[in-house]
PDB file of N, CA and C in Angstrom:
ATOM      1  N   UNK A   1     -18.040 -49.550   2.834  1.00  0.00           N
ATOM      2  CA  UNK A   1     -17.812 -48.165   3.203  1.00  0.00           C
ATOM      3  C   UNK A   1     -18.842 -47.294   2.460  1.00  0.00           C
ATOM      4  N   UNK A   2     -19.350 -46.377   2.859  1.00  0.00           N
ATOM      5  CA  UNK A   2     -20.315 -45.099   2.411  1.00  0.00           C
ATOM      6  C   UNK A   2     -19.751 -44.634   1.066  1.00  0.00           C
ATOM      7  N   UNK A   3     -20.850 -44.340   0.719  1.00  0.00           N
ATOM      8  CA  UNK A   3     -20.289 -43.542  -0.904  1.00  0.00           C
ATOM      9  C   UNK A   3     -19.507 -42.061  -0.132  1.00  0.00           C
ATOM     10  N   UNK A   4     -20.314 -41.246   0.790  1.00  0.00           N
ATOM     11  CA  UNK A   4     -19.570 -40.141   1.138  1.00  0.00           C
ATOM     12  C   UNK A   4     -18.585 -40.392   1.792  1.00  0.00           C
ATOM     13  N   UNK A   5     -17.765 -41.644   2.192  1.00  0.00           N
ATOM     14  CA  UNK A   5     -16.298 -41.819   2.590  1.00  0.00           C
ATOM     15  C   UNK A   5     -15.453 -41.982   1.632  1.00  0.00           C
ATOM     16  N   UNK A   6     -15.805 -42.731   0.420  1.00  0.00           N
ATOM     17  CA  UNK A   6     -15.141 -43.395  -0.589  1.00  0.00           C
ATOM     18  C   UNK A   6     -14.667 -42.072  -1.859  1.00  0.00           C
ATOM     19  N   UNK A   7     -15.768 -41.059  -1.399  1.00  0.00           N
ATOM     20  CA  UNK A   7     -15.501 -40.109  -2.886  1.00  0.00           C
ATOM     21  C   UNK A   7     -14.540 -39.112  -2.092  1.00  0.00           C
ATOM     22  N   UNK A   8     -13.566 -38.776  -2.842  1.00  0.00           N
ATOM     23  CA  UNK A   8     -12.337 -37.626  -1.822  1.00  0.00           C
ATOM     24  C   UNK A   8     -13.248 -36.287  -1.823  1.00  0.00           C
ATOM     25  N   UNK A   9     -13.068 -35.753  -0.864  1.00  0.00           N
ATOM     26  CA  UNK A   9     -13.654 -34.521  -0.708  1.00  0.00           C
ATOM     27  C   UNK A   9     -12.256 -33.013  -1.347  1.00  0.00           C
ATOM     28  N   UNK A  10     -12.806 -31.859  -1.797  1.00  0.00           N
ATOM     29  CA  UNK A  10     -11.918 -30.698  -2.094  1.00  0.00           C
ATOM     30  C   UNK A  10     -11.926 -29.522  -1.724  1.00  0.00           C
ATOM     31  N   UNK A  11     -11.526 -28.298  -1.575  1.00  0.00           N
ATOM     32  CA  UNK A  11     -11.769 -27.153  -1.608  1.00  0.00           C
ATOM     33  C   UNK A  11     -12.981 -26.807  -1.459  1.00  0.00           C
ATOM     34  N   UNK A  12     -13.227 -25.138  -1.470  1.00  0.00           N
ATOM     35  CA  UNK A  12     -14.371 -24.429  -1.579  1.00  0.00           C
ATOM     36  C   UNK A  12     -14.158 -23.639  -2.578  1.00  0.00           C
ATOM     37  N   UNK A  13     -15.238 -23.763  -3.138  1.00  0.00           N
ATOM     38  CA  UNK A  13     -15.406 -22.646  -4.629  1.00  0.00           C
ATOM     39  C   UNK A  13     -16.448 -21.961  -4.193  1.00  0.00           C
ATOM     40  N   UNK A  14     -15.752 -20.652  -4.097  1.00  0.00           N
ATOM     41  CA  UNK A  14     -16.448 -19.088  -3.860  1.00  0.00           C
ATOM     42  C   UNK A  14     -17.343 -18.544  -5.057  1.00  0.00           C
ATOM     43  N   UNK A  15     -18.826 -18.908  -5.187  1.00  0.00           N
ATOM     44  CA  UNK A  15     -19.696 -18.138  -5.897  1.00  0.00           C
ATOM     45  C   UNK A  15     -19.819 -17.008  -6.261  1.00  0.00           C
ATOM     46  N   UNK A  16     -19.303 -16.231  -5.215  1.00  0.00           N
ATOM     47  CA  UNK A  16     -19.273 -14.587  -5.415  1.00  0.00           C
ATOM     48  C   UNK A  16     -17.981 -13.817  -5.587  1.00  0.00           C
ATOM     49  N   UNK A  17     -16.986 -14.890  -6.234  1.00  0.00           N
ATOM     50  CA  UNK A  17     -15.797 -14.491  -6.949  1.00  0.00           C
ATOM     51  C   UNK A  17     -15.612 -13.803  -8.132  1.00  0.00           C
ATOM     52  N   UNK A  18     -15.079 -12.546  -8.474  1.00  0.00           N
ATOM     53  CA  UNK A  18     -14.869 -11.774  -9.283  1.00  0.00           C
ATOM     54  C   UNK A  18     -13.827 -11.905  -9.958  1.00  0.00           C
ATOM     55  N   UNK A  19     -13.487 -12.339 -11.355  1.00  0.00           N
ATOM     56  CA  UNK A  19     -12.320 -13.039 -12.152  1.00  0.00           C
ATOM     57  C   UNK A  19     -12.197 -11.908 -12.726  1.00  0.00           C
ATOM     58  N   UNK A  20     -11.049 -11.018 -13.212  1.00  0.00           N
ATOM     59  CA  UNK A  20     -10.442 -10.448 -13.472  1.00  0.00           C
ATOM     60  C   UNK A  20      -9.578 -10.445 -14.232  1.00  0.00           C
ATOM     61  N   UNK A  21      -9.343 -10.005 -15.818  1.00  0.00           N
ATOM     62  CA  UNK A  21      -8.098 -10.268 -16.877  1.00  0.00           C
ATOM     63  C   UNK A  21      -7.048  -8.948 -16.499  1.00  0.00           C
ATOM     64  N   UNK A  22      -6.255  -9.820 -16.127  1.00  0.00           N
ATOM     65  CA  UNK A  22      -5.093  -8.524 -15.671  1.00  0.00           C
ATOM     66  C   UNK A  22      -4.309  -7.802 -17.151  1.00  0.00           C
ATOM     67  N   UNK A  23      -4.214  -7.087 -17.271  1.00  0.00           N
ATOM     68  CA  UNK A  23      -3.654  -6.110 -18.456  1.00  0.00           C
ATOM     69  C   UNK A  23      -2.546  -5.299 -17.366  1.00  0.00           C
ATOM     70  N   UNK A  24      -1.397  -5.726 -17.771  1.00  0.00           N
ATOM     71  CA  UNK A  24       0.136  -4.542 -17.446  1.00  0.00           C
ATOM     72  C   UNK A  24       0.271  -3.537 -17.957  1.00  0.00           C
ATOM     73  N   UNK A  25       0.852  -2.440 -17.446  1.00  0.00           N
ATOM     74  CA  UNK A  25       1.425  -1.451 -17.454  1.00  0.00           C
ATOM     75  C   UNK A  25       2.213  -1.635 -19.000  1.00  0.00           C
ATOM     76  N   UNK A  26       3.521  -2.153 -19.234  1.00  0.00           N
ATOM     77  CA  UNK A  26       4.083  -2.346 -20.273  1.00  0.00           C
ATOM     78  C   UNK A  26       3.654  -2.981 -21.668  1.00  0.00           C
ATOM     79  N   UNK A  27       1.966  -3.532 -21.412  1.00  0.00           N
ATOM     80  CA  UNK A  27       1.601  -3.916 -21.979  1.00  0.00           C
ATOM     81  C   UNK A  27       0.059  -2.759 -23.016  1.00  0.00           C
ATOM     82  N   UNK A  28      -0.021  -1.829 -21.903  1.00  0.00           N
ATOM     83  CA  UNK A  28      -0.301  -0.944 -22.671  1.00  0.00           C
ATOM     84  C   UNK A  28       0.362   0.474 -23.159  1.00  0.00           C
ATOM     85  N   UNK A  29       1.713   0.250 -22.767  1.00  0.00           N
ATOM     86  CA  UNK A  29       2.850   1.106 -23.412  1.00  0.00           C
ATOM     87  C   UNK A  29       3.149   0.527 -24.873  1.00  0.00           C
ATOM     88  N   UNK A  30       2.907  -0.704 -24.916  1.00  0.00           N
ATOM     89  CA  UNK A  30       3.500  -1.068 -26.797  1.00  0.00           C
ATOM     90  C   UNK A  30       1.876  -1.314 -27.069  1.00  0.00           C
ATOM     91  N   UNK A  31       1.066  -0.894 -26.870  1.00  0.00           N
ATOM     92  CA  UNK A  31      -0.424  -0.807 -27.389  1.00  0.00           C
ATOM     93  C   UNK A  31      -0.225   0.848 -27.732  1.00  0.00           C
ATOM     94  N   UNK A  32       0.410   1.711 -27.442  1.00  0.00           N
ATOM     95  CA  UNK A  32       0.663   3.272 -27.531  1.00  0.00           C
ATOM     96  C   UNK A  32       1.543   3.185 -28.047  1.00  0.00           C
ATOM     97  N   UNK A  33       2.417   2.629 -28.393  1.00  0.00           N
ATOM     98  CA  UNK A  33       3.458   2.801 -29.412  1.00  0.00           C
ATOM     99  C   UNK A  33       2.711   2.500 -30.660  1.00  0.00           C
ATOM    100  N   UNK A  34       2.559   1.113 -31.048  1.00  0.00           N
ATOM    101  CA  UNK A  34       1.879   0.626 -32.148  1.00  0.00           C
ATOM    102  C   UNK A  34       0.028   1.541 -32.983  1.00  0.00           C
ATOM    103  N   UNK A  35      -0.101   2.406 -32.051  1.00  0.00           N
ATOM    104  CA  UNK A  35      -1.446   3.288 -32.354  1.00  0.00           C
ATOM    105  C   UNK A  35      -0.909   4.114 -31.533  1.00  0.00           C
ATOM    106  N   UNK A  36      -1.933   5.379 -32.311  1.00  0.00           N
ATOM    107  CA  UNK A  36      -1.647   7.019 -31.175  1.00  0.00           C
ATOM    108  C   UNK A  36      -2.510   7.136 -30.339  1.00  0.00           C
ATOM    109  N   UNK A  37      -3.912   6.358 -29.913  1.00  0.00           N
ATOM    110  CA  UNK A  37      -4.930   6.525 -29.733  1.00  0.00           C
ATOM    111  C   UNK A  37      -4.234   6.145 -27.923  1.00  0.00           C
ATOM    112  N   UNK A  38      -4.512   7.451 -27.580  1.00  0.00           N
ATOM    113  CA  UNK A  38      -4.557   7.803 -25.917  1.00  0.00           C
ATOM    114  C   UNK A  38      -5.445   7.293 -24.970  1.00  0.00           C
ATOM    115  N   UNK A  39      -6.689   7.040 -25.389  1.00  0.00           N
ATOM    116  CA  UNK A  39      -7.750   6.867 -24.462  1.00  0.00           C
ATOM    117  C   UNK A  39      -7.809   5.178 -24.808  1.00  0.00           C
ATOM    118  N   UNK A  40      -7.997   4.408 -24.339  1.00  0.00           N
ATOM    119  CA  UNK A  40      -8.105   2.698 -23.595  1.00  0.00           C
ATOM    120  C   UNK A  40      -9.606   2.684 -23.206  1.00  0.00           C
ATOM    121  N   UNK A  41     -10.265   1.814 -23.822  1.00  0.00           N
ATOM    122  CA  UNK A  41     -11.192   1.824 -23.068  1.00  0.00           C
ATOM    123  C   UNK A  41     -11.666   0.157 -23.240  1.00  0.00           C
ATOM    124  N   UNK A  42     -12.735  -0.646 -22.659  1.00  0.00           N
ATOM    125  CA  UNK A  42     -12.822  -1.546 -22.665  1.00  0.00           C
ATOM    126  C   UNK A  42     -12.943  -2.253 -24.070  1.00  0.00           C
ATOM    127  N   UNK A  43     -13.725  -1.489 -25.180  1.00  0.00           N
ATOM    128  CA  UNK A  43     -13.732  -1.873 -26.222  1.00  0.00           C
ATOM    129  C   UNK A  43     -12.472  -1.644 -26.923  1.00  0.00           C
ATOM    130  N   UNK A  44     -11.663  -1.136 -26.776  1.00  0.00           N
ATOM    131  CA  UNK A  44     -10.472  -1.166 -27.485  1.00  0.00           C
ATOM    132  C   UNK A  44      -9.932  -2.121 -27.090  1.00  0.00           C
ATOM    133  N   UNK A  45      -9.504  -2.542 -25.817  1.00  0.00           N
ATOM    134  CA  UNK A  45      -9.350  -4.058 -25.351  1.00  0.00           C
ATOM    135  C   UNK A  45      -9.595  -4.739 -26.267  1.00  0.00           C
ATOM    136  N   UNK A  46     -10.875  -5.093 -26.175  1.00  0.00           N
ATOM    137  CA  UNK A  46     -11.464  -6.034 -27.081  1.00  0.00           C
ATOM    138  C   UNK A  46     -10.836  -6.124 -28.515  1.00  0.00           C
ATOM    139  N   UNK A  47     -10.687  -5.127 -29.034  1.00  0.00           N
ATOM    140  CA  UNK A  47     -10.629  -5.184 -30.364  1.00  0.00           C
ATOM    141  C   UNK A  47      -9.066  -5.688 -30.321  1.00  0.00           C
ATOM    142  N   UNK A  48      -8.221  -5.211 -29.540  1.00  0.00           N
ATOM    143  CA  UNK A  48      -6.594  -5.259 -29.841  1.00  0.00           C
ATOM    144  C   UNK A  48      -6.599  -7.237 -29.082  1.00  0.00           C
ATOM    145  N   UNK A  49      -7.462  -7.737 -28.986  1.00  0.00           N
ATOM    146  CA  UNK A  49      -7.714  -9.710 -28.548  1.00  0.00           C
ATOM    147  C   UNK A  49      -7.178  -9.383 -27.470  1.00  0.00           C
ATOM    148  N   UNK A  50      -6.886  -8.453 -26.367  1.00  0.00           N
ATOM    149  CA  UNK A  50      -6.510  -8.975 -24.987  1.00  0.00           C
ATOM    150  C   UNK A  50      -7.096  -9.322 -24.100  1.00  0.00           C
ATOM    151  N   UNK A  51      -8.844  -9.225 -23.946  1.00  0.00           N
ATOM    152  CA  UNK A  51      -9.951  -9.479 -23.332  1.00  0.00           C
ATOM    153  C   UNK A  51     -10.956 -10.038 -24.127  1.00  0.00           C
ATOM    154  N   UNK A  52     -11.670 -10.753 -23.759  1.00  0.00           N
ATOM    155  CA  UNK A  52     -13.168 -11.230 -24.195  1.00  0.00           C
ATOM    156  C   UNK A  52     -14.210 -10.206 -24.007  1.00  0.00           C
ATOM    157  N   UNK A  53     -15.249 -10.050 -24.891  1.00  0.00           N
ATOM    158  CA  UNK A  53     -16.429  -9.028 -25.042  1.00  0.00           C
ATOM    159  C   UNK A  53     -16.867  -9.208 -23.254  1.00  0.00           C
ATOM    160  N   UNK A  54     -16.822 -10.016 -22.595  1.00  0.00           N
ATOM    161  CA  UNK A  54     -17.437 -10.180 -21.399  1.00  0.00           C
ATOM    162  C   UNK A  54     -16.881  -9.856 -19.749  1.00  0.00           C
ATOM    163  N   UNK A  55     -15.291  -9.899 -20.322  1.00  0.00           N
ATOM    164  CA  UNK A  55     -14.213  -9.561 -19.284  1.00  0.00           C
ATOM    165  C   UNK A  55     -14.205  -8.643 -18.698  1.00  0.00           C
ATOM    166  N   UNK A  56     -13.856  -8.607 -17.665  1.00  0.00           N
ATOM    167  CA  UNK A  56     -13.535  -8.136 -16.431  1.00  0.00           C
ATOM    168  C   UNK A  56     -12.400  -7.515 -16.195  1.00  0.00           C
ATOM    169  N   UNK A  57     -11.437  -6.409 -16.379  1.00  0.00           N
ATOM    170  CA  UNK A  57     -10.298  -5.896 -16.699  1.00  0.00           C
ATOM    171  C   UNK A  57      -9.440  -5.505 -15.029  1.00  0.00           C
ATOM    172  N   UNK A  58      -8.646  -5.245 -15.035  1.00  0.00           N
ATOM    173  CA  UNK A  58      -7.667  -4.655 -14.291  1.00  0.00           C
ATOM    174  C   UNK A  58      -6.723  -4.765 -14.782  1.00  0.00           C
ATOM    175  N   UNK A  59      -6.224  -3.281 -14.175  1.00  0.00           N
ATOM    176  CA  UNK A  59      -4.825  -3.049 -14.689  1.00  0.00           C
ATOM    177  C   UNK A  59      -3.800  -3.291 -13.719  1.00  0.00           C
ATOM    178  N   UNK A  60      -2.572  -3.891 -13.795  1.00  0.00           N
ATOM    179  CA  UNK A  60      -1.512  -4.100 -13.082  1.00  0.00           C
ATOM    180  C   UNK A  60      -0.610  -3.203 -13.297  1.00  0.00           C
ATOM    181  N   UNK A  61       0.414  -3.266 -12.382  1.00  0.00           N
ATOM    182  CA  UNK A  61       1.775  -2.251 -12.226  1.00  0.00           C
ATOM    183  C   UNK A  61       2.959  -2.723 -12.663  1.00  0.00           C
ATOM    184  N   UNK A  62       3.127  -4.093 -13.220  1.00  0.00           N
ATOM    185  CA  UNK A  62       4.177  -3.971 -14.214  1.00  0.00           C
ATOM    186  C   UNK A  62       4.668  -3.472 -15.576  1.00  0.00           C
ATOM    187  N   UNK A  63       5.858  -2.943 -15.173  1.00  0.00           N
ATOM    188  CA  UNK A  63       6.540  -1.980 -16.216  1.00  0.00           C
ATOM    189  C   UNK A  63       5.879  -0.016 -15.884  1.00  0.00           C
ATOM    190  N   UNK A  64       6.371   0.258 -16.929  1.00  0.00           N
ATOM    191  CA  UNK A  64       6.160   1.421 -16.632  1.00  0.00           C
ATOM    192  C   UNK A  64       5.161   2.758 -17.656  1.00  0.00           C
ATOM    193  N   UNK A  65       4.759   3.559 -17.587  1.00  0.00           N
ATOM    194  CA  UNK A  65       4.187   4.515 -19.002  1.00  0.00           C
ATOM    195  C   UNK A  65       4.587   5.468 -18.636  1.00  0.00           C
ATOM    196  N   UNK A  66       4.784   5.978 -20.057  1.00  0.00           N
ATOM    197  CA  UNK A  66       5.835   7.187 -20.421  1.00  0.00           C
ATOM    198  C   UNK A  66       4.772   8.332 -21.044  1.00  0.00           C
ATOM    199  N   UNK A  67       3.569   7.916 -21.171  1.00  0.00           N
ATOM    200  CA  UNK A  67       3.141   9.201 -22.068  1.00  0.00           C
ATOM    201  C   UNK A  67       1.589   9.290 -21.189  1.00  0.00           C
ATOM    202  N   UNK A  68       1.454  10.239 -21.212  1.00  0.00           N
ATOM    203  CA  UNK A  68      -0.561   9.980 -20.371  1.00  0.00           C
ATOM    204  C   UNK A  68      -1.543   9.525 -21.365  1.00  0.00           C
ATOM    205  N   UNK A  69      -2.203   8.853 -20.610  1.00  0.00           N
ATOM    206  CA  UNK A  69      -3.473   7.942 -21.086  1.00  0.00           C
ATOM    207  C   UNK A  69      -4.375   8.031 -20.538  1.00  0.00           C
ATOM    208  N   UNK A  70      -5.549   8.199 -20.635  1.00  0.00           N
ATOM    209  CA  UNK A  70      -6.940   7.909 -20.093  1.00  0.00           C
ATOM    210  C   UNK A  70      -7.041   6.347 -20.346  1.00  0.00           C
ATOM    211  N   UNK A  71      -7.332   5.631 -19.205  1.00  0.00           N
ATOM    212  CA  UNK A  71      -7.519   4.551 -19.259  1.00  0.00           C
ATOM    213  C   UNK A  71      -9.073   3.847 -18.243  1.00  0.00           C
ATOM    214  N   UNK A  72      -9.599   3.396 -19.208  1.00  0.00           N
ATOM    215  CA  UNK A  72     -11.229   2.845 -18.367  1.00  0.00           C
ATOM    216  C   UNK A  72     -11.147   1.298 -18.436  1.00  0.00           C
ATOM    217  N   UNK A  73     -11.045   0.874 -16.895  1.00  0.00           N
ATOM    218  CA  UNK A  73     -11.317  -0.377 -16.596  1.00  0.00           C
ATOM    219  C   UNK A  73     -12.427  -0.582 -15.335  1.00  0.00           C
ATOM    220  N   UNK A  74     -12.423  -1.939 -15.127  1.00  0.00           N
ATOM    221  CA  UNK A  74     -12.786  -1.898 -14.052  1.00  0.00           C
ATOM    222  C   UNK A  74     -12.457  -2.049 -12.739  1.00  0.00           C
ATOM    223  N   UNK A  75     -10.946  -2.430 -12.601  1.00  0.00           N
ATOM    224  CA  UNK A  75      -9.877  -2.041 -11.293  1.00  0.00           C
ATOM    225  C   UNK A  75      -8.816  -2.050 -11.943  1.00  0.00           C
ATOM    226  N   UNK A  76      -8.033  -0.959 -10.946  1.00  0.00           N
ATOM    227  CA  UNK A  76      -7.038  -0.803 -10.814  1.00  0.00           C
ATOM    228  C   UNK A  76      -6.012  -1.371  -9.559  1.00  0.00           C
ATOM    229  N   UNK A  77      -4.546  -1.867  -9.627  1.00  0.00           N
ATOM    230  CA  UNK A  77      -3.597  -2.050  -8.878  1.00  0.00           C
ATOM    231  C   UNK A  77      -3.285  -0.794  -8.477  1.00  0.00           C
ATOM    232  N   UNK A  78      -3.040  -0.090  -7.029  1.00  0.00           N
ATOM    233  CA  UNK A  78      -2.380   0.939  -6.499  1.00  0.00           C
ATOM    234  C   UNK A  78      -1.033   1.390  -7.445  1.00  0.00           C
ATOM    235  N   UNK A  79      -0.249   0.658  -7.571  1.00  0.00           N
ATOM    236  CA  UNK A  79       0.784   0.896  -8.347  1.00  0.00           C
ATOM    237  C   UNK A  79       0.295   1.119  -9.773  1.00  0.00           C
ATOM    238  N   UNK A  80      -0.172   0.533 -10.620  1.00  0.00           N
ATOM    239  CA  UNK A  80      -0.729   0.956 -11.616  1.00  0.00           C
ATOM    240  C   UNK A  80      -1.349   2.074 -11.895  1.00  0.00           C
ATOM    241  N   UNK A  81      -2.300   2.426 -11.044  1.00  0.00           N
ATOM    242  CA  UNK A  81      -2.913   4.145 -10.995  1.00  0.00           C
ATOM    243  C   UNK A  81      -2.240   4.830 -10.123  1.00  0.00           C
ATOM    244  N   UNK A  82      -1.421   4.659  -9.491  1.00  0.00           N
ATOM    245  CA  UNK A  82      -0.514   5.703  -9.124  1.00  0.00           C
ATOM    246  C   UNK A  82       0.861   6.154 -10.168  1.00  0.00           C
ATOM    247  N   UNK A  83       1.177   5.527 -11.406  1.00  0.00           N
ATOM    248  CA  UNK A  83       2.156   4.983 -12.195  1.00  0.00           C
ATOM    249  C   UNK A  83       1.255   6.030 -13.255  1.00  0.00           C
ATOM    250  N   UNK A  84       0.051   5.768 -13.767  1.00  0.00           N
ATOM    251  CA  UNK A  84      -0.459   6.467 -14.937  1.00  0.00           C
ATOM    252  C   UNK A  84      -1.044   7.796 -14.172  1.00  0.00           C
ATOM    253  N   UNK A  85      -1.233   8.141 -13.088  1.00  0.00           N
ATOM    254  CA  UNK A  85      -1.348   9.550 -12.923  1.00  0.00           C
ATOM    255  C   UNK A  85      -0.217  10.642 -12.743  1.00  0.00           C
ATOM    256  N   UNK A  86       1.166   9.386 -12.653  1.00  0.00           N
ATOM    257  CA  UNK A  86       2.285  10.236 -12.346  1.00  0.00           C
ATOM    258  C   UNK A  86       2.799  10.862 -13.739  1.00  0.00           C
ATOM    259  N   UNK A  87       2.188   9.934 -14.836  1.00  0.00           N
ATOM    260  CA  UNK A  87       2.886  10.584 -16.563  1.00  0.00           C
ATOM    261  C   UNK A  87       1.805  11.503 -16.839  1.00  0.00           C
ATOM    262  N   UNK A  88       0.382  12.094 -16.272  1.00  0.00           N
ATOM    263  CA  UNK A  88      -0.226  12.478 -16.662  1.00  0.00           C
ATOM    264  C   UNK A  88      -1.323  12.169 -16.903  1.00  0.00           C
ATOM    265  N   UNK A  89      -1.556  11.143 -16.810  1.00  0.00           N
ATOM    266  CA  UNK A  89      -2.914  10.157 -17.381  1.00  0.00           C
ATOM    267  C   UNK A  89      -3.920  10.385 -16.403  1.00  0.00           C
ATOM    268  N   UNK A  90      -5.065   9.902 -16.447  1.00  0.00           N
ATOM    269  CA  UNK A  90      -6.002   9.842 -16.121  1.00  0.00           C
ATOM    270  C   UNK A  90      -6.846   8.096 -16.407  1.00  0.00           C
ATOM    271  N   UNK A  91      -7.608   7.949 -14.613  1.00  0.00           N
ATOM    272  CA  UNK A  91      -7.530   6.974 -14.426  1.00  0.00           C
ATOM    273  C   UNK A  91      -9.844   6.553 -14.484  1.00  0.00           C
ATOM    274  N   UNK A  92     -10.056   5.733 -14.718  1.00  0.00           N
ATOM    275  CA  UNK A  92     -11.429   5.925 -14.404  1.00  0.00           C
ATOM    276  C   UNK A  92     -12.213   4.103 -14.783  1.00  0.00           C
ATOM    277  N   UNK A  93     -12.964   4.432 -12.997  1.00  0.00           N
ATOM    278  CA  UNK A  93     -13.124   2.653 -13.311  1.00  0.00           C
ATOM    279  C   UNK A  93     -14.448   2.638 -13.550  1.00  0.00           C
ATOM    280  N   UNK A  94     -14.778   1.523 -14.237  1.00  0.00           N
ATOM    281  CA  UNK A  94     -15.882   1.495 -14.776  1.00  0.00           C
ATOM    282  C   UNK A  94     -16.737   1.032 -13.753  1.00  0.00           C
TER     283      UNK A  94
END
């Protein structure tokens, strides 16, 4: 039998896939509890270990925020920026 019968064939891996570290809603509500610092930005990420210097951010819509934030990523979930503009916040993608 052929080597190309004998080896199992798999999937397709998409080259021009964009990986994304999802960061929650509730997860930057006890990042605002634990510091006062309002504004989020990618390097604060970084520093608090929830992303790698190289990551790719979005924010998700689980849980909820209670206080406004300026928050800079590079996507947002509908629910998520509709969630931080409703406490006041301000939303802005990188």
């Amino acid at each position: 039998m052929p080597l190309q019968r004998r080896v199992p064939k798999f999937g397709f891996k998409n080259i021009n896939r964009i990986e994304y570290k999802g960061i929650n809603l509730d997860v930057l509500q006890s990042l605002l509890e634990t510091n006062s610092n309002t504004t989020m930005s990618e390097g604060y990420f970084v520093e608090a270990g929830l992303v790698s210097k190289n990551a790719k951010i979005k924010i998700l819509g689980r849980g909820e925020v209670t206080t406004a934030l300026e928050v800079h990523a590079h996507a947002f979930s509908k629910s998520a920026q509709e969630a931080i503009e409703k406490a006041g916040g301000k939303v802005v993608t990188l």
